[in-house]
N, C-alpha and C. Protein backbone atom coordinates (compact mmCIF):
# COMPACT_ATOMS: atom_id res chain seq x y z
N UNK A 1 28.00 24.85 4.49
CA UNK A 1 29.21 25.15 3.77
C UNK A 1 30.01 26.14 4.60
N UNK A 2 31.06 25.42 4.73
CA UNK A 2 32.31 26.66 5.56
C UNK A 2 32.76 27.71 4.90
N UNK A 3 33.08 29.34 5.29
CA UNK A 3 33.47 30.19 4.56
C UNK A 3 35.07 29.77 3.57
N UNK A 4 35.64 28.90 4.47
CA UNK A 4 36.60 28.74 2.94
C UNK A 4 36.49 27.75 1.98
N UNK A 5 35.54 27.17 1.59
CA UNK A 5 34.73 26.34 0.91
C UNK A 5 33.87 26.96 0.04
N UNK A 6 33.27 28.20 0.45
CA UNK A 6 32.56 29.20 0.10
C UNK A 6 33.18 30.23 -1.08
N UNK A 7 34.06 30.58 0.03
CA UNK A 7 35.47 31.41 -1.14
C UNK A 7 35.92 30.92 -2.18
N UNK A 8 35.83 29.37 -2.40
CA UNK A 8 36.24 28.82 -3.55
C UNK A 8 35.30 29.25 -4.72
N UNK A 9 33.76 29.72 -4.43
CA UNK A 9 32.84 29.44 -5.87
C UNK A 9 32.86 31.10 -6.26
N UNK A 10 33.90 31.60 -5.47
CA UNK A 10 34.16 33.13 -6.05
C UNK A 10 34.67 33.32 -7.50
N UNK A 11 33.95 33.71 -8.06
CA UNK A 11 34.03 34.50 -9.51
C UNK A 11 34.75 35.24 -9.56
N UNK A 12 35.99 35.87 -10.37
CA UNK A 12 36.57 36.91 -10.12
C UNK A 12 36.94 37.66 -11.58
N UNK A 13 36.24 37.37 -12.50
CA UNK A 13 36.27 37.76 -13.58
C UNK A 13 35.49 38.92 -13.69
N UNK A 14 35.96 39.83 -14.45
CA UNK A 14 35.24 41.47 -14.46
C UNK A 14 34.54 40.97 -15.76
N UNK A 15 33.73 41.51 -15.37
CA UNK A 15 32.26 41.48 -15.97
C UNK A 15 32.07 43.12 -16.91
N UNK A 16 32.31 44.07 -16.08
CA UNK A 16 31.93 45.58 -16.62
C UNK A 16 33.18 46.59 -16.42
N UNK A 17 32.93 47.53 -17.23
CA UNK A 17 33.97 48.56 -17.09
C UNK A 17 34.07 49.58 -16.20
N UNK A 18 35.14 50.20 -15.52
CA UNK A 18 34.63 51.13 -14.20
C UNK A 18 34.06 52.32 -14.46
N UNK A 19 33.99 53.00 -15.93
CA UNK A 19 33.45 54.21 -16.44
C UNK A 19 32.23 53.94 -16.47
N UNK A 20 31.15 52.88 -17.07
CA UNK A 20 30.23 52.04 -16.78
C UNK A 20 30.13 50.67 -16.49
N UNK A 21 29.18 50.81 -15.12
CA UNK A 21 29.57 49.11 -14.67
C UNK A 21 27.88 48.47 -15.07
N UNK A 22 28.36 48.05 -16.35
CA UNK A 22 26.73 47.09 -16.73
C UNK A 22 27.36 46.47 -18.41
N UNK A 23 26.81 45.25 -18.34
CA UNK A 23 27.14 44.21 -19.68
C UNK A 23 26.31 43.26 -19.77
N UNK A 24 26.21 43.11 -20.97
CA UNK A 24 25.14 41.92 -21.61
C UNK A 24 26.50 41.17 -21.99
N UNK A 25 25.45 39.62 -21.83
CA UNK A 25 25.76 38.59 -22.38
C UNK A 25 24.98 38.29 -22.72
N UNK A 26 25.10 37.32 -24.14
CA UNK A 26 23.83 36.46 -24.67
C UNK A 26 24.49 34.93 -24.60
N UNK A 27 23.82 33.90 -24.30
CA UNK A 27 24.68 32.52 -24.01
C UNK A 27 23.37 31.57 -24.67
N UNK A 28 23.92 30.63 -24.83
CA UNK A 28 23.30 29.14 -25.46
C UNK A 28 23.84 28.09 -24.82
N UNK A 29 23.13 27.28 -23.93
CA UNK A 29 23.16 25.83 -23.54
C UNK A 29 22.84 24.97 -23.96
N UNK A 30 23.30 23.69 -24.71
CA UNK A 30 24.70 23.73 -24.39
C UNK A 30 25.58 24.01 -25.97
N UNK A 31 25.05 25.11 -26.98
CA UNK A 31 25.86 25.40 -28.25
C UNK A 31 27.41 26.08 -27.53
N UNK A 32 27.39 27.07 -26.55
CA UNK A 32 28.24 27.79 -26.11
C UNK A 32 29.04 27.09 -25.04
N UNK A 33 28.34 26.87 -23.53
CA UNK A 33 29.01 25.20 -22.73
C UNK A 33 27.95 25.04 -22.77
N UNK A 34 28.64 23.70 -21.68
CA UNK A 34 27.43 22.85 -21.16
C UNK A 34 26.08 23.66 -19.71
N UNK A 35 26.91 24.05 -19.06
CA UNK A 35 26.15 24.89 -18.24
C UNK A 35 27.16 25.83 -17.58
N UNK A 36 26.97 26.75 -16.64
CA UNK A 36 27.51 27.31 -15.98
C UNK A 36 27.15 27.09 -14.23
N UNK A 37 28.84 26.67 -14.04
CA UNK A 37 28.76 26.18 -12.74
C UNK A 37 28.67 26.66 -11.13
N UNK A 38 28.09 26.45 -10.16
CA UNK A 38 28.03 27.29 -9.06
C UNK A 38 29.03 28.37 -8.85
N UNK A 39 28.36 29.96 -8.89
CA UNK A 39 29.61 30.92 -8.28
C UNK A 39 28.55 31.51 -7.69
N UNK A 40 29.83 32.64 -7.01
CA UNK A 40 28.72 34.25 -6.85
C UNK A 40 29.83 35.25 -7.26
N UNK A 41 29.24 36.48 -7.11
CA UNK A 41 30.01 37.62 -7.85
C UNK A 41 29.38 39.08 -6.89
N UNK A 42 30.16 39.49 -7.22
CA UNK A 42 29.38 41.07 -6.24
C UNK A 42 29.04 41.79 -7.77
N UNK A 43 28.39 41.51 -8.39
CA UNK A 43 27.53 42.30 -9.78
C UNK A 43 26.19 41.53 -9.19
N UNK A 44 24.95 42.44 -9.50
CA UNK A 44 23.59 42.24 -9.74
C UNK A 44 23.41 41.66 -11.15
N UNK A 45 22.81 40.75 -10.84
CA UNK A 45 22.49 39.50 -12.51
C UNK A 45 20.98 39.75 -12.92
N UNK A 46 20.29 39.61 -13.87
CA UNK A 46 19.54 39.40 -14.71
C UNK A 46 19.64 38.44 -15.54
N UNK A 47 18.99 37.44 -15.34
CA UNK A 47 18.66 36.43 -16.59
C UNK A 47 17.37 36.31 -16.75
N UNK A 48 17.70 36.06 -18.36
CA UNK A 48 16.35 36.30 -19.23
C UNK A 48 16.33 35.37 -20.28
N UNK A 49 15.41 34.69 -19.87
CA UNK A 49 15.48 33.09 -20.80
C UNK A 49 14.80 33.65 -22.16
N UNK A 50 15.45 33.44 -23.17
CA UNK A 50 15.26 33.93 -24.41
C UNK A 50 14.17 33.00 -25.57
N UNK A 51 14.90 31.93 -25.45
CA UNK A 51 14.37 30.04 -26.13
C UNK A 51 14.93 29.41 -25.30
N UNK A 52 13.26 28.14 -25.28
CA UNK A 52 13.92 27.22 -24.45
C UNK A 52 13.88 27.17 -23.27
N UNK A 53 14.42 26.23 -22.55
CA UNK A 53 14.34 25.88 -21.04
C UNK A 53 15.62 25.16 -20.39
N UNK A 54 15.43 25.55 -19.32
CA UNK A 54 16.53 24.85 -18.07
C UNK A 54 16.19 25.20 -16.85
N UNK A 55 17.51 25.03 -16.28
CA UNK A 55 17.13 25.26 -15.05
C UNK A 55 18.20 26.00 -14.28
N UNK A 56 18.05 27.01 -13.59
CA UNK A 56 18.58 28.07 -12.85
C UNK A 56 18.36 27.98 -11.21
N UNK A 57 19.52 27.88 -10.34
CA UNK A 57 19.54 27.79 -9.31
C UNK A 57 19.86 29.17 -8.58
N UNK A 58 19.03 30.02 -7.44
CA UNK A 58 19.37 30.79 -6.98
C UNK A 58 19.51 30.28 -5.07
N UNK A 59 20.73 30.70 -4.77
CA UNK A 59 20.88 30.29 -3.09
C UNK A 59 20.36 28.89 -3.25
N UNK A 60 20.98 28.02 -3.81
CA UNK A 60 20.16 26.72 -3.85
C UNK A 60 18.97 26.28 -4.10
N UNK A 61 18.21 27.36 -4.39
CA UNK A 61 16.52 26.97 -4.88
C UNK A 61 16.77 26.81 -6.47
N UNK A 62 16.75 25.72 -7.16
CA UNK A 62 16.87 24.90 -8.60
C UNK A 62 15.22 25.14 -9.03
N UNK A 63 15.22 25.83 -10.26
CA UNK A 63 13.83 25.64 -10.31
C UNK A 63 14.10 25.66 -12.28
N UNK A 64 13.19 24.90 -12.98
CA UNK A 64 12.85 25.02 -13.86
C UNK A 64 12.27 26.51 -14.93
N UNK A 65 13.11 26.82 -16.03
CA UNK A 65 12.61 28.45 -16.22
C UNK A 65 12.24 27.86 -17.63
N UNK A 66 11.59 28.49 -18.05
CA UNK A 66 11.50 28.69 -19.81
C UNK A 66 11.46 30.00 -20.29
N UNK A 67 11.30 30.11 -21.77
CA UNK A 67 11.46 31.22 -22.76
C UNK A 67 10.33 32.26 -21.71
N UNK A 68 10.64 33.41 -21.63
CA UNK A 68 10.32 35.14 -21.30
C UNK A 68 10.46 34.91 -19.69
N UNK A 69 10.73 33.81 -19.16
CA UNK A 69 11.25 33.92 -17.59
C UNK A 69 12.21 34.83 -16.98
N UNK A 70 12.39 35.43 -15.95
CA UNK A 70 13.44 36.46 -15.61
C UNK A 70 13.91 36.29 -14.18
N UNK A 71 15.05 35.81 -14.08
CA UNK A 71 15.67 35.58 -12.89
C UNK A 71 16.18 36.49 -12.01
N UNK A 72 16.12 36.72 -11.12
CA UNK A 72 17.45 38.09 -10.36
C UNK A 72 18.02 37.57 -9.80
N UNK A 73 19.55 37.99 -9.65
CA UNK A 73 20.42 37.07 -8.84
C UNK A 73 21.05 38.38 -7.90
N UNK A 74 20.72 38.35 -7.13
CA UNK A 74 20.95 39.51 -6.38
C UNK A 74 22.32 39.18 -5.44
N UNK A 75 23.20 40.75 -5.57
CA UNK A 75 24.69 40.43 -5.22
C UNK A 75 24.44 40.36 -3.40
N UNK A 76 25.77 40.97 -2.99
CA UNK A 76 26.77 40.05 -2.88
C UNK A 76 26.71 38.53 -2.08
N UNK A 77 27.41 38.18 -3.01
CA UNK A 77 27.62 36.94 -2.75
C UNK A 77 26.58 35.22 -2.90
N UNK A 78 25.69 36.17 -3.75
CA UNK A 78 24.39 34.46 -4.05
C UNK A 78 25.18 33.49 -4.82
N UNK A 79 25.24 32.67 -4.65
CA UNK A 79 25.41 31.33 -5.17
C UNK A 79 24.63 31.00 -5.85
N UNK A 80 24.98 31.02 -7.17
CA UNK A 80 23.68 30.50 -8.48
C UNK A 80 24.51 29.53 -9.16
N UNK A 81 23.30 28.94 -10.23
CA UNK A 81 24.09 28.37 -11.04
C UNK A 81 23.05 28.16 -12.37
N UNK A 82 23.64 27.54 -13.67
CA UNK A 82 22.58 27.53 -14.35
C UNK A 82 22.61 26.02 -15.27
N UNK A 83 21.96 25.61 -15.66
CA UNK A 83 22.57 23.97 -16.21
C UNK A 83 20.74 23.62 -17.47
N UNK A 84 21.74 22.79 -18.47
CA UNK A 84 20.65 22.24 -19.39
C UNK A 84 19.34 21.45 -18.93
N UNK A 85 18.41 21.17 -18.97
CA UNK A 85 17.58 20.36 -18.96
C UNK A 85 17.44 19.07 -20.02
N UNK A 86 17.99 18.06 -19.62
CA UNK A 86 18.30 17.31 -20.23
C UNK A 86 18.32 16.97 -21.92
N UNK A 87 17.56 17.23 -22.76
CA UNK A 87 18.52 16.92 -24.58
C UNK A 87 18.04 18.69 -25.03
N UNK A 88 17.16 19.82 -23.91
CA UNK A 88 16.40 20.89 -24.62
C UNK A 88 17.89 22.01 -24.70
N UNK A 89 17.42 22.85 -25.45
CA UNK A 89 18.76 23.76 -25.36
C UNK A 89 18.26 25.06 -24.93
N UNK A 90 19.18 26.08 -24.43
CA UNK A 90 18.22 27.66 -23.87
C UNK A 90 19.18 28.44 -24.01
N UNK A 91 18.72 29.61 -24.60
CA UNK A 91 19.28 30.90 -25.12
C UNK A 91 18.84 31.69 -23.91
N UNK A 92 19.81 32.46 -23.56
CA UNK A 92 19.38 33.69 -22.44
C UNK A 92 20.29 34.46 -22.66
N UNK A 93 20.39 35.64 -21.76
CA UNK A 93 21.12 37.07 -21.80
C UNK A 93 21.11 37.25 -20.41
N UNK A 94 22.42 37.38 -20.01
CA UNK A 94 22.54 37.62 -18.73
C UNK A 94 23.03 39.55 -19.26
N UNK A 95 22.05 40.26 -18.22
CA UNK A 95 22.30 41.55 -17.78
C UNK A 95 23.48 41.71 -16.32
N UNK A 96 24.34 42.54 -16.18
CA UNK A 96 25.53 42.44 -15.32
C UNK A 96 25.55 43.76 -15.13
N UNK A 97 25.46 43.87 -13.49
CA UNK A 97 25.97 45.48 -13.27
C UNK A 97 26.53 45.33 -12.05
N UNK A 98 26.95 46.60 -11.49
CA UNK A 98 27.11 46.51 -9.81
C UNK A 98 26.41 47.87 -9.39
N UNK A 99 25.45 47.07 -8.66
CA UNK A 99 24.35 47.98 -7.57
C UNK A 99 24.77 49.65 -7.63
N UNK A 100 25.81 49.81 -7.94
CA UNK A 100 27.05 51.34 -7.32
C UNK A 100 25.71 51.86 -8.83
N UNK A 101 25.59 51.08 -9.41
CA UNK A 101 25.27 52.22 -11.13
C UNK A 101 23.70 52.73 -10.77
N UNK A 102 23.04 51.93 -9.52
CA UNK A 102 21.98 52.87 -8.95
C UNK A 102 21.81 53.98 -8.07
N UNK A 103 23.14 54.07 -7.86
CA UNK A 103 23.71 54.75 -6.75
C UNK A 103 23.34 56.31 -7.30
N UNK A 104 23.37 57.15 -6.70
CA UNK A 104 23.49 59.23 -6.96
C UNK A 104 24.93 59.49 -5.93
N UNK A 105 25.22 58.73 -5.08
CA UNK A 105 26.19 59.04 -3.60
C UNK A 105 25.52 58.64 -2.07
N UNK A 106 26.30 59.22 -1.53
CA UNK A 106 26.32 58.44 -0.11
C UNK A 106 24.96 58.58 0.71
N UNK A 107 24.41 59.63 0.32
CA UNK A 107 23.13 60.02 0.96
C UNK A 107 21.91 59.98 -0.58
N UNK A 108 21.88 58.81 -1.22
CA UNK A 108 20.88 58.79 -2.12
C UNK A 108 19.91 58.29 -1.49
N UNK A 109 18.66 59.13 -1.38
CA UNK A 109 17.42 58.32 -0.77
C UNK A 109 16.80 56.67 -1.33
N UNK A 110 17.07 56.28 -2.47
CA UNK A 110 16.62 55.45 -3.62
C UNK A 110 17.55 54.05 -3.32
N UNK A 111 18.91 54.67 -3.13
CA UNK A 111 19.96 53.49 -2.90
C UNK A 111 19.84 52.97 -1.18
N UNK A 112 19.56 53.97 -0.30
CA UNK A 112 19.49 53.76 0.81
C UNK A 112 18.05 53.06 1.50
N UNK A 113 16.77 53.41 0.75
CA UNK A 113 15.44 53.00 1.39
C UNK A 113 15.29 51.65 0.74
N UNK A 114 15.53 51.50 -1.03
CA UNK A 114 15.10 50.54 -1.65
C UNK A 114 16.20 49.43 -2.35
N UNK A 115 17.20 50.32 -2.50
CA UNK A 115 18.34 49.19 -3.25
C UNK A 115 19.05 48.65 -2.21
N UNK A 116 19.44 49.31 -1.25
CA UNK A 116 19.79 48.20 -0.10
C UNK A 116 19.25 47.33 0.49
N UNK A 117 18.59 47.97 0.82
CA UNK A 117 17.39 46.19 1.57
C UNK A 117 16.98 45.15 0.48
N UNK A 118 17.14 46.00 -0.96
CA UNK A 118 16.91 44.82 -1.71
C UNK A 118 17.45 44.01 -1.62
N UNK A 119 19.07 44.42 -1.70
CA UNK A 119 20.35 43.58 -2.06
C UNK A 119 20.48 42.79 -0.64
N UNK A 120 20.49 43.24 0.14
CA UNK A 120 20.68 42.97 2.41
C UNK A 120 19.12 42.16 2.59
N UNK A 121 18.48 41.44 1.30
CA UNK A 121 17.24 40.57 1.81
C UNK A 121 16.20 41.24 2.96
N UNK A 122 16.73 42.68 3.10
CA UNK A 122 15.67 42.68 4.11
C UNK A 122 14.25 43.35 3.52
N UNK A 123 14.27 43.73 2.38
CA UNK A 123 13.30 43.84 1.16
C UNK A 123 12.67 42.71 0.41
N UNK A 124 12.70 41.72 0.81
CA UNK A 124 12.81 40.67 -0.26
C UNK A 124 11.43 40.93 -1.20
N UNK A 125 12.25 40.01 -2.28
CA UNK A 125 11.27 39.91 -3.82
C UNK A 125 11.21 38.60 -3.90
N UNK A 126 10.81 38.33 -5.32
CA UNK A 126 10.61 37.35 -6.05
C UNK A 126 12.03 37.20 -7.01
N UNK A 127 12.72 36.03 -6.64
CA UNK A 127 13.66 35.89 -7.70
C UNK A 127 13.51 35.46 -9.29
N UNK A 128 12.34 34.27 -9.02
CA UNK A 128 11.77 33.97 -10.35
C UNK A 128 10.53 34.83 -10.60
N UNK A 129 10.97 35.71 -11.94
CA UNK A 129 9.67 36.36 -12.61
C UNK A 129 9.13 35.48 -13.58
N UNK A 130 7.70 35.23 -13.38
CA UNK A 130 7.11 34.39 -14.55
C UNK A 130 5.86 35.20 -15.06
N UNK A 131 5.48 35.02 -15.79
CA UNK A 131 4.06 35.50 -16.64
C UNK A 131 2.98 35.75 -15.09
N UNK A 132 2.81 34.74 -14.36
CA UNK A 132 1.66 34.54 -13.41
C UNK A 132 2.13 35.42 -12.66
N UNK A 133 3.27 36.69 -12.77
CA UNK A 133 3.53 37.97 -12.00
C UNK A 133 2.87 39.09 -12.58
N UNK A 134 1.49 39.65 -12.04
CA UNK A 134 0.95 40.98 -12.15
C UNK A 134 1.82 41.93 -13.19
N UNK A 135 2.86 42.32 -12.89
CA UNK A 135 3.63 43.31 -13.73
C UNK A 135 4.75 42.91 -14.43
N UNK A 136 4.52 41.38 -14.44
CA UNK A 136 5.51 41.23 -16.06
C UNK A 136 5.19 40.93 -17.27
N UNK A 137 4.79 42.00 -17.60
CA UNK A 137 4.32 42.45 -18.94
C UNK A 137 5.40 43.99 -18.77
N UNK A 138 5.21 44.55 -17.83
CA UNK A 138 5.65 45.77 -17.37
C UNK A 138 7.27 45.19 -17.44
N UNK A 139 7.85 44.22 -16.49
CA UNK A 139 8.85 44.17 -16.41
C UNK A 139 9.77 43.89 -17.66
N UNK A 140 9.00 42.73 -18.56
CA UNK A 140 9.43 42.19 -19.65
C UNK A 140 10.02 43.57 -20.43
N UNK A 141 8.95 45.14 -20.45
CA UNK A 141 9.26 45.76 -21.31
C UNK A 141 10.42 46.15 -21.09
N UNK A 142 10.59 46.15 -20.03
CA UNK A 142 11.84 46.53 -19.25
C UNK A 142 13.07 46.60 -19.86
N UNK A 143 12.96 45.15 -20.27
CA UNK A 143 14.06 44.38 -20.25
C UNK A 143 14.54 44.89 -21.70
N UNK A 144 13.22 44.77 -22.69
CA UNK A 144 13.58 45.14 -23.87
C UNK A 144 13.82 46.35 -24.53
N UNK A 145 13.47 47.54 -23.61
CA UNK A 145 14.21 49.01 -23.66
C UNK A 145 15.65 48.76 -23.47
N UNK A 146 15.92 48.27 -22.29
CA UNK A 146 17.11 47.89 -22.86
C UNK A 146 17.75 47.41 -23.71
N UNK A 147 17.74 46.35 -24.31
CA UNK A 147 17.82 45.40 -25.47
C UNK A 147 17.91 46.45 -26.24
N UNK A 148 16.70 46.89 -27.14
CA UNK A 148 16.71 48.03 -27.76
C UNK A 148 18.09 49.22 -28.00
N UNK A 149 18.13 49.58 -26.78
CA UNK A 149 18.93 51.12 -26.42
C UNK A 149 20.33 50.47 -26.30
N UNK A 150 20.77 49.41 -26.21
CA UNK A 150 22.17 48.74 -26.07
C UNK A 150 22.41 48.37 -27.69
N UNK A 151 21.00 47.70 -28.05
CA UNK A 151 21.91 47.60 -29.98
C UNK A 151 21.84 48.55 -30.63
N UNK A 152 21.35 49.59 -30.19
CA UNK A 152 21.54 50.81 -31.19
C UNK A 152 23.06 51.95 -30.42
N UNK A 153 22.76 52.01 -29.35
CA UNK A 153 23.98 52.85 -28.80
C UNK A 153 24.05 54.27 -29.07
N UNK A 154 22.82 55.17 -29.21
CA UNK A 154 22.74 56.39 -29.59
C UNK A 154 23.28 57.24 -28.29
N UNK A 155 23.91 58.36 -28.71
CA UNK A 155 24.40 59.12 -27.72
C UNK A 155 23.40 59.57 -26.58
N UNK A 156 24.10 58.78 -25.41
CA UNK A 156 23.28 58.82 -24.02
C UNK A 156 22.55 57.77 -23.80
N UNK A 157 23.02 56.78 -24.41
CA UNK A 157 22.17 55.23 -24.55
C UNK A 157 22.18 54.51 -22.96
N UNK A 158 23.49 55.21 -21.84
CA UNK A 158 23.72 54.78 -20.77
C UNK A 158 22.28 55.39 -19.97
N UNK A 159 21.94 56.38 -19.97
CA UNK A 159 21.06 57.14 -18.96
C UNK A 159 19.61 56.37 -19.30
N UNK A 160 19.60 56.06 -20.68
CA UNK A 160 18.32 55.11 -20.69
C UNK A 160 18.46 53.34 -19.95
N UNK A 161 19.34 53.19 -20.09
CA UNK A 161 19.47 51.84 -19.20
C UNK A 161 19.00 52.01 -17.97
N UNK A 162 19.93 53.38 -17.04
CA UNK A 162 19.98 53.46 -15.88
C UNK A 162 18.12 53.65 -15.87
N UNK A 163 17.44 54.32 -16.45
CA UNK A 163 16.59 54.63 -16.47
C UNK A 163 15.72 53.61 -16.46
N UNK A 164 15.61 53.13 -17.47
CA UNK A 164 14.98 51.34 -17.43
C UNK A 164 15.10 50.59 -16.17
N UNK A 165 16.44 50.34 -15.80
CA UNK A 165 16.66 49.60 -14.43
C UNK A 165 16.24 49.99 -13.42
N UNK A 166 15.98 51.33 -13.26
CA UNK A 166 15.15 51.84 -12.01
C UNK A 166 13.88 51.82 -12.04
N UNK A 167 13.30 51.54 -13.41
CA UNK A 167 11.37 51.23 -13.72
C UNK A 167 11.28 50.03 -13.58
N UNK A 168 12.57 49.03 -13.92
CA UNK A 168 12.18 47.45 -13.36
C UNK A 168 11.98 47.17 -11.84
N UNK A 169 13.20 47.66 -10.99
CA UNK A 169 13.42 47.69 -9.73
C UNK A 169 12.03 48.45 -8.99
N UNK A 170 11.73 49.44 -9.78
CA UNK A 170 10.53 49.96 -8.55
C UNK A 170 9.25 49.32 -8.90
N UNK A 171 8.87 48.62 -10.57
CA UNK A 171 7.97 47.47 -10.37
C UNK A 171 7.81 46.31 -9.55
N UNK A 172 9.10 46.09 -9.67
CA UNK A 172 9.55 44.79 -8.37
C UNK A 172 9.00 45.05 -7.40
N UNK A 173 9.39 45.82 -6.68
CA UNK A 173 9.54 46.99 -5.72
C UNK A 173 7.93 47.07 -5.12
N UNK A 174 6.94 47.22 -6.23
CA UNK A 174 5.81 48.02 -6.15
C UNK A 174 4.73 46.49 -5.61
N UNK A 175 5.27 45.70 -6.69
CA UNK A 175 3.89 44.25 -6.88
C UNK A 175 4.36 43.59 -5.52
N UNK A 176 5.67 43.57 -4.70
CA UNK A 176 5.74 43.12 -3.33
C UNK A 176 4.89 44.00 -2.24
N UNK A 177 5.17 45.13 -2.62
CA UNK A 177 4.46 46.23 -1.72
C UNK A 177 2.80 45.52 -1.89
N UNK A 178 2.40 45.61 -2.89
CA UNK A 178 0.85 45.32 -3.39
C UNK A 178 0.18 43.80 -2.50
N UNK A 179 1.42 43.45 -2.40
CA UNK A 179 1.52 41.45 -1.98
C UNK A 179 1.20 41.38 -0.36
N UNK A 180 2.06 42.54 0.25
CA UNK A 180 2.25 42.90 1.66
C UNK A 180 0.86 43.15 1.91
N UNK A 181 0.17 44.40 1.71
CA UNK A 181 -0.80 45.29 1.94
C UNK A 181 -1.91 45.09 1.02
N UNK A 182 -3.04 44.65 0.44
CA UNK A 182 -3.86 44.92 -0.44
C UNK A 182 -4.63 45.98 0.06
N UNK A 183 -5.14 46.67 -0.59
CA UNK A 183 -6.08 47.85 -0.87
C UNK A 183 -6.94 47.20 0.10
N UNK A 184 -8.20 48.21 0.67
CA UNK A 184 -9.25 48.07 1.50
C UNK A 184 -9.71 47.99 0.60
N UNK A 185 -10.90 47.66 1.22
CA UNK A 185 -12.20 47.23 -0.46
C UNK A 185 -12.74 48.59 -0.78
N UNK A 186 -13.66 49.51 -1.77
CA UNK A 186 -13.84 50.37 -1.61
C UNK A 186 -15.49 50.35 -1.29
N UNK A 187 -15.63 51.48 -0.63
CA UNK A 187 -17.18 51.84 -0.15
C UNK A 187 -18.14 51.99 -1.51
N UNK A 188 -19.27 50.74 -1.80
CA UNK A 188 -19.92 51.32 -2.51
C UNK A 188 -20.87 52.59 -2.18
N UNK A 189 -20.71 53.54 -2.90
CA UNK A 189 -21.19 54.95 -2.74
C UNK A 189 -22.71 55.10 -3.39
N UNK A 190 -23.33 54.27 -3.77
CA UNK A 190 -24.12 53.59 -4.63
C UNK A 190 -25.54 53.14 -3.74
N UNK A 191 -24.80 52.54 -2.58
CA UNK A 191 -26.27 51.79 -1.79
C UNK A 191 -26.62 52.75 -0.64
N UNK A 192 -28.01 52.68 -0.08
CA UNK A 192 -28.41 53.66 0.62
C UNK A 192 -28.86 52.82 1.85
């Protein structure tokens, strides 16, 4: 695909506000549309298959998700897309931010060692989270502190998001590390 071919599947719809940049959506395929069609966006995505099943394309990898699945669509510029599975229908919540809301400033150790290389692939993860991931149980909770702290909206409800999103990201973060390197075995201390 040529870059001005490319430029066409640009999204340009604001997603979040500049005082805080993060928004939920909750969507239904196909009660709400039919699917949502190839873009990218410079916001970091979260989808979180709620009911139901389809199928979610990240950078062209189409893969089949169902209910408690968790996608990342990591900015700038991935090309996703998301579409029905033929007569089933799927409820999800897309989470929306821009990377800047992990940010502290220009010299943040956190944005510079781990959120960049996340976003610049040179960190890479797992885009599809499924059950058969070590820490999603961990991540899932994640998701739903948020959930939680967004329908209630108690004063300072933002710092718990930010807060949440940085315990998802460094789980991520942690079970790749774990993937890279496993532990040495340990010395039984036991035999003589």
């Amino acid at each position: 695909m040529n870059i001005n071919e490319y430029q066409n599947y640009h999204e340009t719809k604001a997603h979040t506000s500049a005082e805080f940049p993060y928004n939920t959506y909750l969507c239904s395929i196909p009660l709400d549309f039919p699917g949502v069609p190839l873009h990218w966006h410079d916001e970091l995505e979260l989808v979180v298959i709620k009911r139901g099943q389809g199928f979610v394309s990240v950078d062209f990898d189409k893969r089949l998700v169902h209910s408690g699945d968790i996608i990342i669509i990591p900015p700038p510029r991935c090309l996703h897309a998301i579409e029905q599975d033929d007569t089933f229908k799927m409820e999800y919540e897309n989470i929306i931010f821009k990377p800047d809301l992990l940010s502290s400033g220009a010299n943040d150790l956190c944005m510079i060692q781990y959120i960049v290389p996340l976003l610049d692939g040179s960190l890479p993860i797992e885009y599809f989270l499924t059950p058969a991931l070590g820490s999603f149980e961990a991540l899932s909770n994640c998701i739903r502190q948020i959930d939680l702290v967004c329908a209630d909206q108690t004063p300072g409800w933002q710092l718990a998001v930010k807060s949440s999103l940085f315990n998802f990201f460094f789980l991520l973060i942690s079970e790749r590390q774990k993937k890279q390197s496993p532990l040495p075995p340990i010395p039984n201390l036991w035999r003589k």
